[in-house]
N, C-alpha and C. Protein backbone atom coordinates (compact mmCIF):
# COMPACT_ATOMS: atom_id res chain seq x y z
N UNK A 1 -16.98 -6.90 -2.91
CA UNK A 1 -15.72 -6.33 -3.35
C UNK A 1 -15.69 -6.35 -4.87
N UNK A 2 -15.00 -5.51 -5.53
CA UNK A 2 -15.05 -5.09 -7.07
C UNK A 2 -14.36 -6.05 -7.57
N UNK A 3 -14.35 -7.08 -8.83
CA UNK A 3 -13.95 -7.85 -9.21
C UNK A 3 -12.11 -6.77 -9.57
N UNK A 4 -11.14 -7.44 -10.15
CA UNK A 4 -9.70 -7.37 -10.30
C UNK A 4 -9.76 -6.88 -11.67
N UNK A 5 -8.85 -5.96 -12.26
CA UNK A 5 -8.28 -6.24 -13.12
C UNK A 5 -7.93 -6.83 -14.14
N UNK A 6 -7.25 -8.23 -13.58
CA UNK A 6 -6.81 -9.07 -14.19
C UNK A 6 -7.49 -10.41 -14.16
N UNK A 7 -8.34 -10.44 -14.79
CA UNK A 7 -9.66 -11.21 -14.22
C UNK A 7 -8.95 -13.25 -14.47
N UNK A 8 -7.79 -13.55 -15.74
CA UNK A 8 -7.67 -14.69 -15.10
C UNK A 8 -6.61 -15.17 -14.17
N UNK A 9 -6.59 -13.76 -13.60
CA UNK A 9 -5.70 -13.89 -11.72
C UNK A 9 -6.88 -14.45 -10.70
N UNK A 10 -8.11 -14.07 -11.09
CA UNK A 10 -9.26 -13.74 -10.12
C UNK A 10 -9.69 -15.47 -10.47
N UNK A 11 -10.03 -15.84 -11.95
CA UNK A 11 -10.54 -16.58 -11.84
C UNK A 11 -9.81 -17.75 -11.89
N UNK A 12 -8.45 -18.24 -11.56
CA UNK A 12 -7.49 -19.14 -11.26
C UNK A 12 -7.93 -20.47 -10.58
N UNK A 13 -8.11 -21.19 -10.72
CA UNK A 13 -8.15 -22.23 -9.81
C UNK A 13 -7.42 -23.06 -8.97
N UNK A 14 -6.06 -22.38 -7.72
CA UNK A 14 -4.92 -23.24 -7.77
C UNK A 14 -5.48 -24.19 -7.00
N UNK A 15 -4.55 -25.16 -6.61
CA UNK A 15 -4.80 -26.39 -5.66
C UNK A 15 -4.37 -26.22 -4.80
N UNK A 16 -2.89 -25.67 -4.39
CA UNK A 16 -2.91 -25.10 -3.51
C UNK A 16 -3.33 -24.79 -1.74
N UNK A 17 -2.56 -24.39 -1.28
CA UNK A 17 -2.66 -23.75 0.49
C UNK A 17 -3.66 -22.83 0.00
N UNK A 18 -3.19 -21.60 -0.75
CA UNK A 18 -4.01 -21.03 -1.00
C UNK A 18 -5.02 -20.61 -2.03
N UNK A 19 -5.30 -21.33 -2.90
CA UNK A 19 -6.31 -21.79 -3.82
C UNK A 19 -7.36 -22.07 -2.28
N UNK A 20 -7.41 -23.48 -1.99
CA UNK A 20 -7.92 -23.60 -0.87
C UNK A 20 -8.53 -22.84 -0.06
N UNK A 21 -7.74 -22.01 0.46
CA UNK A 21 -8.19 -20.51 1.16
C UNK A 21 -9.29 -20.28 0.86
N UNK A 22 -9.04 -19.44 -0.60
CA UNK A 22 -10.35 -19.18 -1.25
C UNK A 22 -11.30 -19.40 -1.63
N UNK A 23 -11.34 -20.95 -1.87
CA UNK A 23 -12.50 -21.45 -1.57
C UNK A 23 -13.18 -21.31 -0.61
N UNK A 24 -12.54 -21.95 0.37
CA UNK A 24 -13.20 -21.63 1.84
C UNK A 24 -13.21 -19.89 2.07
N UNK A 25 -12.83 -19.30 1.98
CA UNK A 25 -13.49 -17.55 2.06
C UNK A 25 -14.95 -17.87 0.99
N UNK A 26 -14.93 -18.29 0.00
CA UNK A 26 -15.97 -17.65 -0.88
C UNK A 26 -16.64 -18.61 -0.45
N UNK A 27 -16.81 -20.24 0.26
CA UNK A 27 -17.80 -20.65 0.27
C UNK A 27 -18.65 -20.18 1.96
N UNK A 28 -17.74 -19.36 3.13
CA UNK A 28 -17.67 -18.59 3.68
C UNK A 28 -18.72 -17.65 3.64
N UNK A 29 -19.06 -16.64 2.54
CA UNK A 29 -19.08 -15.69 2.16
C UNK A 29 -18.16 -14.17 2.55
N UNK A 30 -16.78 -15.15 2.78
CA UNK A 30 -16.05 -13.94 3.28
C UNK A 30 -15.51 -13.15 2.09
N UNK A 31 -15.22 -12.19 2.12
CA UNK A 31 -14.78 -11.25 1.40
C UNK A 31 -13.14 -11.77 1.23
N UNK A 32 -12.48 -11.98 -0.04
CA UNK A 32 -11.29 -12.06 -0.10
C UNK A 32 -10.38 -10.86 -0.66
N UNK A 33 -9.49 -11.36 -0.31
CA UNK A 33 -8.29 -10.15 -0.76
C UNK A 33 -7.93 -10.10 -1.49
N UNK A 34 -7.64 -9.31 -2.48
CA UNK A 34 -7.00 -9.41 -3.94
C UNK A 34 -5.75 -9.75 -4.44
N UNK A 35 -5.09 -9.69 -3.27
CA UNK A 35 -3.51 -10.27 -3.11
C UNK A 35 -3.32 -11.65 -2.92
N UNK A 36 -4.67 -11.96 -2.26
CA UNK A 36 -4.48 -13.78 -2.39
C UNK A 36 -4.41 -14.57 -3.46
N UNK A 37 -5.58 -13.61 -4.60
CA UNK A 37 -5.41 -14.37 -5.56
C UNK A 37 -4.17 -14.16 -6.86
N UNK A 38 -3.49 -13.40 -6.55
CA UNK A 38 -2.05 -12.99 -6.77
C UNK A 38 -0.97 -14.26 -6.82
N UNK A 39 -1.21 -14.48 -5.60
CA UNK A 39 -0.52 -15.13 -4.60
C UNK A 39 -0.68 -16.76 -4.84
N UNK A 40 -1.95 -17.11 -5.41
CA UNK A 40 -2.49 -18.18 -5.14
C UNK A 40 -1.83 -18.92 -6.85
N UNK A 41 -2.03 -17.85 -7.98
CA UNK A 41 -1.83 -17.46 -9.13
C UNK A 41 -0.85 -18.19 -9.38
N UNK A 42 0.27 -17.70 -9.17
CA UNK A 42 2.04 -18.00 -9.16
C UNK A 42 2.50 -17.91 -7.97
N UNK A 43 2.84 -18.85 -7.11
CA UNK A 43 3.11 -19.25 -6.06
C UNK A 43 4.46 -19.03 -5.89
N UNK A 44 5.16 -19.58 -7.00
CA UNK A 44 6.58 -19.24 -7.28
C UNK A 44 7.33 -18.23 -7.34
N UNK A 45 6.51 -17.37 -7.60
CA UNK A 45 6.87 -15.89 -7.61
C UNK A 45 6.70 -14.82 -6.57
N UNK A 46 5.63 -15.76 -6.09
CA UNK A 46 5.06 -14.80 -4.52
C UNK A 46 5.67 -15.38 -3.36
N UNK A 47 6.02 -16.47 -3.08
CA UNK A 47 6.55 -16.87 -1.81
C UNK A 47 7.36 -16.39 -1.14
N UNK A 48 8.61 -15.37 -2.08
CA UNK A 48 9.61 -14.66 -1.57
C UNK A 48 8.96 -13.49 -1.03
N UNK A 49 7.87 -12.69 -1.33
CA UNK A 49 7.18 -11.71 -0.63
C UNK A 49 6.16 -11.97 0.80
N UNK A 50 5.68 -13.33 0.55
CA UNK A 50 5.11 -14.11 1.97
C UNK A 50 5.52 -14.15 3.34
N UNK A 51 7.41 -14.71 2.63
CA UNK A 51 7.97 -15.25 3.48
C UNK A 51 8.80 -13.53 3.77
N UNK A 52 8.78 -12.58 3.33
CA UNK A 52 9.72 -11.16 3.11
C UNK A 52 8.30 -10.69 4.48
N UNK A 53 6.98 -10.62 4.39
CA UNK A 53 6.08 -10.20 4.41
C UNK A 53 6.17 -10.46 6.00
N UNK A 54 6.17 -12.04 6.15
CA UNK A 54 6.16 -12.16 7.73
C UNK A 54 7.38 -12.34 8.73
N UNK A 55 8.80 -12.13 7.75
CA UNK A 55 9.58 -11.44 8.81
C UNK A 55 9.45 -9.82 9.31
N UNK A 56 8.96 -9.07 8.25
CA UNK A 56 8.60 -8.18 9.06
C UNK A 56 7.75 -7.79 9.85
N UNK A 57 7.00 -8.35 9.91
CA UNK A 57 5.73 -8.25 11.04
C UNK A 57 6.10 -9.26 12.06
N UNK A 58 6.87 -10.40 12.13
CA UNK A 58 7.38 -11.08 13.38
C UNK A 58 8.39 -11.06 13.51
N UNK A 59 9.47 -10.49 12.69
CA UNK A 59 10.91 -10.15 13.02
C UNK A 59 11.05 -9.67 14.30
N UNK A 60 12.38 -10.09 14.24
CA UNK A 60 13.02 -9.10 15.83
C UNK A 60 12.66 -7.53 15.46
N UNK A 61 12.08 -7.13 16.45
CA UNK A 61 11.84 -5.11 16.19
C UNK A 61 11.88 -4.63 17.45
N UNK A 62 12.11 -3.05 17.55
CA UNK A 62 11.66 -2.41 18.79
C UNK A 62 10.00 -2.73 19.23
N UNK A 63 9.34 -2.84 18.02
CA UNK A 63 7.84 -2.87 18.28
C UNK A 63 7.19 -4.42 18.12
N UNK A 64 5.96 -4.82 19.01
CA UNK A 64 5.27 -5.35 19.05
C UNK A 64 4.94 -6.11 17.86
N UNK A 65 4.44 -7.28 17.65
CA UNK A 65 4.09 -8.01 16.34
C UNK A 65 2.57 -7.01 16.30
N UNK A 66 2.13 -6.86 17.44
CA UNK A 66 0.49 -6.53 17.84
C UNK A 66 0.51 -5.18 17.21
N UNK A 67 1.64 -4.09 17.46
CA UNK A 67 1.63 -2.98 17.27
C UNK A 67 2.16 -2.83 15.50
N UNK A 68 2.65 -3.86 15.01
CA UNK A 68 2.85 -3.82 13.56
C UNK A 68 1.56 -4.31 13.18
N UNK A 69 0.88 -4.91 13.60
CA UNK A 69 -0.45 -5.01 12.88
C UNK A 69 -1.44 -4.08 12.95
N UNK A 70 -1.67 -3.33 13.92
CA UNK A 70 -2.16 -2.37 13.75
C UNK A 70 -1.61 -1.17 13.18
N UNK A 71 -0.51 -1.02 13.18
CA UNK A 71 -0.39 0.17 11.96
C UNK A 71 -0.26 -0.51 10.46
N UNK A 72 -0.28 -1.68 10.09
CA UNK A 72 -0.89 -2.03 8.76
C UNK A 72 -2.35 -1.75 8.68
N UNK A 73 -2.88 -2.50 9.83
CA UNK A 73 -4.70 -2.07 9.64
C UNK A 73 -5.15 -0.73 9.18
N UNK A 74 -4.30 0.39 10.05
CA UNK A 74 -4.75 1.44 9.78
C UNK A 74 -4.41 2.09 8.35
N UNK A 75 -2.94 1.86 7.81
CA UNK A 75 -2.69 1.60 6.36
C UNK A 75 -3.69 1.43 5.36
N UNK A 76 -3.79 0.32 5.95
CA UNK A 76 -5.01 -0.44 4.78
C UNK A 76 -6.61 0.16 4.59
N UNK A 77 -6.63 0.80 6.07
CA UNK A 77 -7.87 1.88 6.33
C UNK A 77 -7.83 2.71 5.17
N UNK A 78 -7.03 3.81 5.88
CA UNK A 78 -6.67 4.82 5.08
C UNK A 78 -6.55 4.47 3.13
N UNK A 79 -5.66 3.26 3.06
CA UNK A 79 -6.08 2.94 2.08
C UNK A 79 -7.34 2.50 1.11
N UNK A 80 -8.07 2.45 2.21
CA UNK A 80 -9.39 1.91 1.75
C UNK A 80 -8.81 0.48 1.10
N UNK A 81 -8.35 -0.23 1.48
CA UNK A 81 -7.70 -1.70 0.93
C UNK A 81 -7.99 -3.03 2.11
N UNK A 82 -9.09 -3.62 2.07
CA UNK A 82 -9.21 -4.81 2.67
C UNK A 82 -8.11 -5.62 3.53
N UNK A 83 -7.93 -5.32 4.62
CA UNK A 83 -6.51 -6.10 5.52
C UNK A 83 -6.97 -7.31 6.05
């Protein structure tokens, strides 16, 4: 995956839930998301979108949690954006 932008978002070190993560993805060799390290960055600032993020995908809905994830996947397809 193409390094960021904002490269000391990328190269952050939090301690962190998700600092953590990323370690474990990169020692993994999984591919991480660019939003994690966003996320991982300023915690303080992102939590309200986390926590915004997974009521809508497990909120009360007409649709499926299963069926909101797959039309993000395909989103993210189309986007060409790592889900």
């Amino acid at each position: 995956m193409d390094s960021m932008y904002l490269h000391e978002v990328e190269a952050h070190d939090s301690d962190g839930p998700r600092g953590q993560a990323i370690r474990q993805m990169r020692a993994g060799g999984v591919p991480i998301p660019q939003i994690m390290h966003l996320f991982a960055y300023k915690p303080d600032r992102t939590d309200h979108l986390a926590r915004f993020t997974q009521a809508v995908m497990r909120g009360p809905s007409d649709l499926l949690p299963g069926q909101r994830e797959l039309i993000a996947a395909l989103t993210s397809k189309l986007n060409q954006c790592l889900f």
